[in-house]
Protein backbone atom coordinates (compact mmCIF):
# COMPACT_ATOMS: atom_id res chain seq x y z
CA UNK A 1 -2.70 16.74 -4.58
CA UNK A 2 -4.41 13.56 -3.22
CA UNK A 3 -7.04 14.25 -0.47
CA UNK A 4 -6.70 13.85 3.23
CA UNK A 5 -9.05 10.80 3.19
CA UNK A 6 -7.39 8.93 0.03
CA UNK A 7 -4.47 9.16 2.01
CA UNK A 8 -5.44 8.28 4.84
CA UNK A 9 -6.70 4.90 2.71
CA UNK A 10 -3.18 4.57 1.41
CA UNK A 11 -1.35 4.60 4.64
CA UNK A 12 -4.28 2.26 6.49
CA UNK A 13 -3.67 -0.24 3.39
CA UNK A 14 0.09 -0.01 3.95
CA UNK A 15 0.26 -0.07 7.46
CA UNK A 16 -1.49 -3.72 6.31
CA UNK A 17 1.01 -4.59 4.16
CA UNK A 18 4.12 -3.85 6.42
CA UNK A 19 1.98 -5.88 9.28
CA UNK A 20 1.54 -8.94 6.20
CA UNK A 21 4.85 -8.87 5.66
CA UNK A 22 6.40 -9.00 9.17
CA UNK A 23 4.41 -11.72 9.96
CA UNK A 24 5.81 -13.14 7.30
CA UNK A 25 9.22 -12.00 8.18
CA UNK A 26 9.06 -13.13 11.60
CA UNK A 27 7.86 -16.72 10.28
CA UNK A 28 10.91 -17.14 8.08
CA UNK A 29 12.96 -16.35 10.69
CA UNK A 30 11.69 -18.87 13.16
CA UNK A 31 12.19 -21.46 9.98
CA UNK A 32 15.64 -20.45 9.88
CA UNK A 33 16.09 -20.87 13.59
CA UNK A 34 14.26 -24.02 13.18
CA UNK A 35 16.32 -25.32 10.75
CA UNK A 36 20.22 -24.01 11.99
CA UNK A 37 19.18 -25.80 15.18
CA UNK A 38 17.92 -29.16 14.05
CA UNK A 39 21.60 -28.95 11.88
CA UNK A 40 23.08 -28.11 14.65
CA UNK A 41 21.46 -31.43 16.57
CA UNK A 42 22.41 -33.58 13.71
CA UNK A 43 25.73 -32.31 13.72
CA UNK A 44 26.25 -32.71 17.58
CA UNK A 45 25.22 -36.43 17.23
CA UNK A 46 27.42 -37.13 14.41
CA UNK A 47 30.40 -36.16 16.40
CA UNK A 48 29.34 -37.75 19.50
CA UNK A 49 28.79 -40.97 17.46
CA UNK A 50 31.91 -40.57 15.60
CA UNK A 51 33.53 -40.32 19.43
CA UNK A 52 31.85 -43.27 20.65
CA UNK A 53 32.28 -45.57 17.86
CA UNK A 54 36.41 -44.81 17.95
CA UNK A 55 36.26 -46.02 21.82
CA UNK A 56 34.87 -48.73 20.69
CA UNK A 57 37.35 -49.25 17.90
CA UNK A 58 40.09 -48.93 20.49
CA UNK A 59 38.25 -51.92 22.38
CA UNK A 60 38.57 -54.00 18.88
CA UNK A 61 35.60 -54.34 16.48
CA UNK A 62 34.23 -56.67 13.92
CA UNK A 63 34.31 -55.95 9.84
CA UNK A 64 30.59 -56.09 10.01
CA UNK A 65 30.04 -53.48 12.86
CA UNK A 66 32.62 -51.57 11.03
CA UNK A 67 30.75 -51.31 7.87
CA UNK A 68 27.41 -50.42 9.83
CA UNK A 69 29.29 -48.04 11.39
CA UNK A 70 30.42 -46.57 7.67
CA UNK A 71 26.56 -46.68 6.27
CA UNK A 72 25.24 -45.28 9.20
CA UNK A 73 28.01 -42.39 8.83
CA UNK A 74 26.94 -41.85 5.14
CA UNK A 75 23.47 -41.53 6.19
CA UNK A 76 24.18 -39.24 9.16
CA UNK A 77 26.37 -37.23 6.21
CA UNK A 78 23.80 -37.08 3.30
CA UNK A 79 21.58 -36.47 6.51
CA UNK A 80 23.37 -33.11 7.73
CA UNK A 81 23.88 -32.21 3.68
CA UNK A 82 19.80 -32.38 3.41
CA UNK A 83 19.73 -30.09 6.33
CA UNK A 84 22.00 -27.38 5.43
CA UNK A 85 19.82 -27.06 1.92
CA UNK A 86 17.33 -26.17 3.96
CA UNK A 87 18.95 -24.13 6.01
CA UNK A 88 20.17 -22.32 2.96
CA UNK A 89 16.93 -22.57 1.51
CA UNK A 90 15.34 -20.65 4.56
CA UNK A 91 17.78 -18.05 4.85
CA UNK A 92 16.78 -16.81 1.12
CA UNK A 93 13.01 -16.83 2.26
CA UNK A 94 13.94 -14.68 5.07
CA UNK A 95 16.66 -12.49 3.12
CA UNK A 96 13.65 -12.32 0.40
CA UNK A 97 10.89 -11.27 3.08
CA UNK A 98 13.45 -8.74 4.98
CA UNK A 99 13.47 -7.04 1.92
CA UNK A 100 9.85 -6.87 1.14
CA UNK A 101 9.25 -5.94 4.76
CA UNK A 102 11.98 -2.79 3.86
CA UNK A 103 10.23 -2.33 0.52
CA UNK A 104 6.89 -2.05 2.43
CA UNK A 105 8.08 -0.16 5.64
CA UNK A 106 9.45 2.95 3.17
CA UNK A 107 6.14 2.80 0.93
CA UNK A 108 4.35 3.10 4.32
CA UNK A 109 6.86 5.96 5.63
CA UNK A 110 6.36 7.79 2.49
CA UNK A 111 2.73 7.79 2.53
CA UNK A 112 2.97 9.26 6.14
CA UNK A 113 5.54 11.49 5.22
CA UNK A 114 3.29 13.14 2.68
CA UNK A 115 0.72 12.79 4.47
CA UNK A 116 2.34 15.26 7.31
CA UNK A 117 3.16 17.38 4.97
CA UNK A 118 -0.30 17.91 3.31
CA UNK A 119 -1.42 18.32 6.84
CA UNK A 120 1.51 21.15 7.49
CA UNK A 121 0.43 22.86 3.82
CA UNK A 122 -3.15 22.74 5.41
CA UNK A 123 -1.95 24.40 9.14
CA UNK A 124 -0.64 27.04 7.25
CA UNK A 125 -2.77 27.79 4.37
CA UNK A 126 -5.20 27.96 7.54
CA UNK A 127 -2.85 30.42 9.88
CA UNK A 128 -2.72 32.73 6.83
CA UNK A 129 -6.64 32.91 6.70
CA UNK A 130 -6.75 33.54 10.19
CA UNK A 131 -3.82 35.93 9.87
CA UNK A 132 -5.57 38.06 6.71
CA UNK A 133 -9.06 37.87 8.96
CA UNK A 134 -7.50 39.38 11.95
CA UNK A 135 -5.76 42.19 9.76
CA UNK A 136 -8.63 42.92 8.17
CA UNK A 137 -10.93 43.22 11.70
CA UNK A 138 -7.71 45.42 13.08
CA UNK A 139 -7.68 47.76 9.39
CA UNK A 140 -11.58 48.07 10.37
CA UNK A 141 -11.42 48.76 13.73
CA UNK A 142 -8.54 51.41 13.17
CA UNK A 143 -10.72 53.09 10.41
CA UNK A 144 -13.66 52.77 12.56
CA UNK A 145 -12.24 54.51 15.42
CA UNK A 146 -11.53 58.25 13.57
């Protein structure tokens, strides 16, 4: 069985590991917050320009404005398509550092785990000492005492 002290190395150097990797964790999430909001601002705007320009349609409009109207749509649209791959793209990074987080979190739980348990084995291997010591000072005292 491993010895109080190497496990005590294994948990400190886990407890690391989980701490690495929720740092992590927590940094991919703020990526993916980063990134569904910034969609979310280029999708707002799209719509709001889409809005505006068919007011102005109703008002009349010339070919050419209408055509910059239709690039500047296709860029909002490849835009917004950029965006959501990265969106996607950050919510694997955080899926993938959730689960490395987990992976590291039950290594970490496991160490401590055996770890209270080598301490319990230890309690009582120790209360059965102290248990045979005391019988064995009350078996003297009784024979001393005829």
């Amino acid at each position: 069985m491993a010895s109080l002290s190497q496990l005590e190395t294994l948990i400190d150097l886990a407890r690391r590991e989980t701490d690495d990797c929720a740092k992590r964790l927590g940094a991919a999430l703020k990526a993916l917050d980063d990134s569904q909001q910034q969609l979310q601002m280029l999708s707002d705007y799209r719509d709001d320009y889409s809005r505006r320009f068919e007011a102005t349609m109703a008002a009349g409009i010339t070919p050419a404005a209408f055509r910059n109207f239709q690039a500047f749509m296709g860029k909002l649209d490849n835009a917004i398509a950029g965006q959501q791959e990265v969106v996607r793209h950050a919510q694997r990074r955080s899926e993938h550092e959730k689960a490395t987080w987990q992976a590291s979190e039950r290594k970490r739980m496991s160490y401590t785990t055996l770890d209270k348990r080598v301490q319990e084995a230890a309690l009582k291997l120790e209360n059965k000492r102290d248990q045979k010591a005391m019988d064995e000072h009350a078996a003297r005292q009784a024979y001393y005492k005829r």
